[in-house]
C-alpha atoms as a PDB file:
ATOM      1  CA  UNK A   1       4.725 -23.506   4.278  1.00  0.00           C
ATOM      2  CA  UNK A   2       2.910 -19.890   4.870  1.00  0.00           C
ATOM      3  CA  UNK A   3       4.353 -19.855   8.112  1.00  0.00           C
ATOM      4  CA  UNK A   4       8.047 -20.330   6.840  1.00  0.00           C
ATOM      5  CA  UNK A   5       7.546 -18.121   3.860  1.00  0.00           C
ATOM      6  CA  UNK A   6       6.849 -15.192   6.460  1.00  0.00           C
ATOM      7  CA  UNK A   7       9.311 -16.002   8.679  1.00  0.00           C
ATOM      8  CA  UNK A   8      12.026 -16.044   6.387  1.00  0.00           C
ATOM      9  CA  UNK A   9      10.549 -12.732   4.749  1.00  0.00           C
ATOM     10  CA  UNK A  10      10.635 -11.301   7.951  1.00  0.00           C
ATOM     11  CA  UNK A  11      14.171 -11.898   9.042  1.00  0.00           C
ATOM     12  CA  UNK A  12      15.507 -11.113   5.809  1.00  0.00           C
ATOM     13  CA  UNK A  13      13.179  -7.717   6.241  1.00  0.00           C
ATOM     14  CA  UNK A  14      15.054  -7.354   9.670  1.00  0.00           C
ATOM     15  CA  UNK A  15      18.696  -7.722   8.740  1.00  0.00           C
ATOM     16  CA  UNK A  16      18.086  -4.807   5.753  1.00  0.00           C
ATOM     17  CA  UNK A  17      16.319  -2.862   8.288  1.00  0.00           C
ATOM     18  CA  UNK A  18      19.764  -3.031  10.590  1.00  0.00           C
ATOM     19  CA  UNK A  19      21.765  -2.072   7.556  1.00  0.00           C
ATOM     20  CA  UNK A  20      19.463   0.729   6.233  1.00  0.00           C
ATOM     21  CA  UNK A  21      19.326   2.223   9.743  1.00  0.00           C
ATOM     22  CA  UNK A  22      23.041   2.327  10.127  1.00  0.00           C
ATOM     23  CA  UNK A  23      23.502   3.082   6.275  1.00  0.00           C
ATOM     24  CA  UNK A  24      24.650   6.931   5.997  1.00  0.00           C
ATOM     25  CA  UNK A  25      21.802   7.498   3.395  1.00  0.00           C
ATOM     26  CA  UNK A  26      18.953   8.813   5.258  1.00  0.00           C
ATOM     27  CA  UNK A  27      16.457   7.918   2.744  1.00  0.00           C
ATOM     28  CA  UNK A  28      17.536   3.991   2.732  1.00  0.00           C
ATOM     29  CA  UNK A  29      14.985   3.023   5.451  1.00  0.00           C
ATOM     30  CA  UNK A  30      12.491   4.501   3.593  1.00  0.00           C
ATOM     31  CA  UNK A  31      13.241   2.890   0.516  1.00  0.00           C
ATOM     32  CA  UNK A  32      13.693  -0.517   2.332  1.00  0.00           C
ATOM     33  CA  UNK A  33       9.896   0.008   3.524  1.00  0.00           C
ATOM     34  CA  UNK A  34       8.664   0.362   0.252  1.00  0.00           C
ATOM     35  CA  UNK A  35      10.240  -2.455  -1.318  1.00  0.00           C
ATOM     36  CA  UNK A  36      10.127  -4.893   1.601  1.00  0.00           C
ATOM     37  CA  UNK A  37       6.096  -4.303   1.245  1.00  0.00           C
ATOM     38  CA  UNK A  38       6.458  -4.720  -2.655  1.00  0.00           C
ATOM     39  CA  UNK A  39       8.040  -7.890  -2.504  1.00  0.00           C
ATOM     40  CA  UNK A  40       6.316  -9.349   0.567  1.00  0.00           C
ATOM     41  CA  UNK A  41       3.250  -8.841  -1.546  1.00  0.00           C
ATOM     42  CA  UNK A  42       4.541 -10.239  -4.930  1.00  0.00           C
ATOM     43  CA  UNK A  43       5.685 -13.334  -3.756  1.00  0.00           C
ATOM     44  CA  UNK A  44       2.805 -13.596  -1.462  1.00  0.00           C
ATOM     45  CA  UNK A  45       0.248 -13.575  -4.954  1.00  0.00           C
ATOM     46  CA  UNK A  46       2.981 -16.042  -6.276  1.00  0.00           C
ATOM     47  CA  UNK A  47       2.642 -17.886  -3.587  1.00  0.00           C
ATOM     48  CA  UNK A  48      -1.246 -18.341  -3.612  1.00  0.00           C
ATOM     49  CA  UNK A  49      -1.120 -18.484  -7.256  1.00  0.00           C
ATOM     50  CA  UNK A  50       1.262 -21.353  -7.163  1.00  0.00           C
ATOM     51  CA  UNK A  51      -0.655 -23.413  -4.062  1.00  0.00           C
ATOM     52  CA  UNK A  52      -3.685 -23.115  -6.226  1.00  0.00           C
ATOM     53  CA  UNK A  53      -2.059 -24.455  -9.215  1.00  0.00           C
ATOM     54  CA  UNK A  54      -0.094 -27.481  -7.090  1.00  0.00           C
ATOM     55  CA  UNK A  55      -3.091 -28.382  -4.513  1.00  0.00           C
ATOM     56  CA  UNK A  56      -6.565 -27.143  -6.834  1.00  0.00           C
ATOM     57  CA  UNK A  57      -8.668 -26.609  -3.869  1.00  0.00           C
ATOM     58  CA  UNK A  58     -12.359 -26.925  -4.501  1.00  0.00           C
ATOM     59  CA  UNK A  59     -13.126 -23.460  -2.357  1.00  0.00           C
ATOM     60  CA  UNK A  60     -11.519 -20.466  -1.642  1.00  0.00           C
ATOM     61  CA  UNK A  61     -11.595 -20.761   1.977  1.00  0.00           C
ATOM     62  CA  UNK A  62      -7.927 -21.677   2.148  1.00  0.00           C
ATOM     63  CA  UNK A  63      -7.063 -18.081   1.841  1.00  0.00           C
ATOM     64  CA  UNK A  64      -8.886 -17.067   5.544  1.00  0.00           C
ATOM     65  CA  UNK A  65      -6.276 -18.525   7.334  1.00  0.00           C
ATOM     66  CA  UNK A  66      -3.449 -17.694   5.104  1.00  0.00           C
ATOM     67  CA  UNK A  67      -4.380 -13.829   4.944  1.00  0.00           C
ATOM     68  CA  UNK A  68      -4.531 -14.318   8.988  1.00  0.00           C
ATOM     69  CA  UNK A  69      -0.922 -15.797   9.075  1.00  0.00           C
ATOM     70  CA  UNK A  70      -0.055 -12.690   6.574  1.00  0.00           C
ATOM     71  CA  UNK A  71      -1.872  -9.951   9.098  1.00  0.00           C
ATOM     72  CA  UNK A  72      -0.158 -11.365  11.955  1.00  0.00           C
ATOM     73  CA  UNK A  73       3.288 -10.690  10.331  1.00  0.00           C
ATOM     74  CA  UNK A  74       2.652  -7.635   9.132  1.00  0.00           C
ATOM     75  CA  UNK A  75       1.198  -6.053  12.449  1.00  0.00           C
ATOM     76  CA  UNK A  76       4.507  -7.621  13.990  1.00  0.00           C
ATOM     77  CA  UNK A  77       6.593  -6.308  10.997  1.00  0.00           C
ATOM     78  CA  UNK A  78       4.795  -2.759  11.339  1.00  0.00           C
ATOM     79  CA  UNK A  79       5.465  -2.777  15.291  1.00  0.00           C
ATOM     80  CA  UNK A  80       9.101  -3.872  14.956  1.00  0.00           C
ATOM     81  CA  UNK A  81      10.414  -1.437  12.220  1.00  0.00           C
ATOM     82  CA  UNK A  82       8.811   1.433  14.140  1.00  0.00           C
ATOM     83  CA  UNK A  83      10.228   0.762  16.753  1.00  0.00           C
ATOM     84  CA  UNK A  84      13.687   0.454  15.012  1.00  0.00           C
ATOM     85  CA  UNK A  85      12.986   3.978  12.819  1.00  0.00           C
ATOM     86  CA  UNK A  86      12.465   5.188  16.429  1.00  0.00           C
ATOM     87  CA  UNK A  87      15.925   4.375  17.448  1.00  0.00           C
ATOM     88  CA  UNK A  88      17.893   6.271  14.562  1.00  0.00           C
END
């Protein structure tokens, strides 16, 4: 489930991006940063919050592997929109 959640975040992330970069504002990257990273992170402690309330693990050691998954899209995510601010 972590795996799709990120996935479709990121792809959803990317399409914006392609808009935003060929938008004429030249502040709508920018902005699409900032609230990519807002959302990505709400619905990421929505996301936890709602596993723990479906699943009730007994320890907390569920969230190594999710906050892995999460830092492996988000050094991919950092890598890919710099290299598309780059372009513009």
């Amino acid at each position: 489930m972590t795996w799709g959640l990120f996935v479709a975040l990121t792809l959803g992330m990317f399409v914006l991006a392609r808009m935003a970069l060929n938008s004429q504002n030249r502040s709508a990257f920018d902005a699409l940063l900032l609230s990519v990273n807002f959302i990505k992170i709400f619905t990421t402690i929505i996301f936890i919050f709602t596993y723990i309330r479906a699943f009730e693990p007994t320890s907390n050691w569920f969230l190594i592997p999710f906050f892995l998954i999460y830092a492996l899209f988000t050094i991919f995510e950092v890598d890919m929109l710099s290299k598309m601010g780059k372009e513009k």
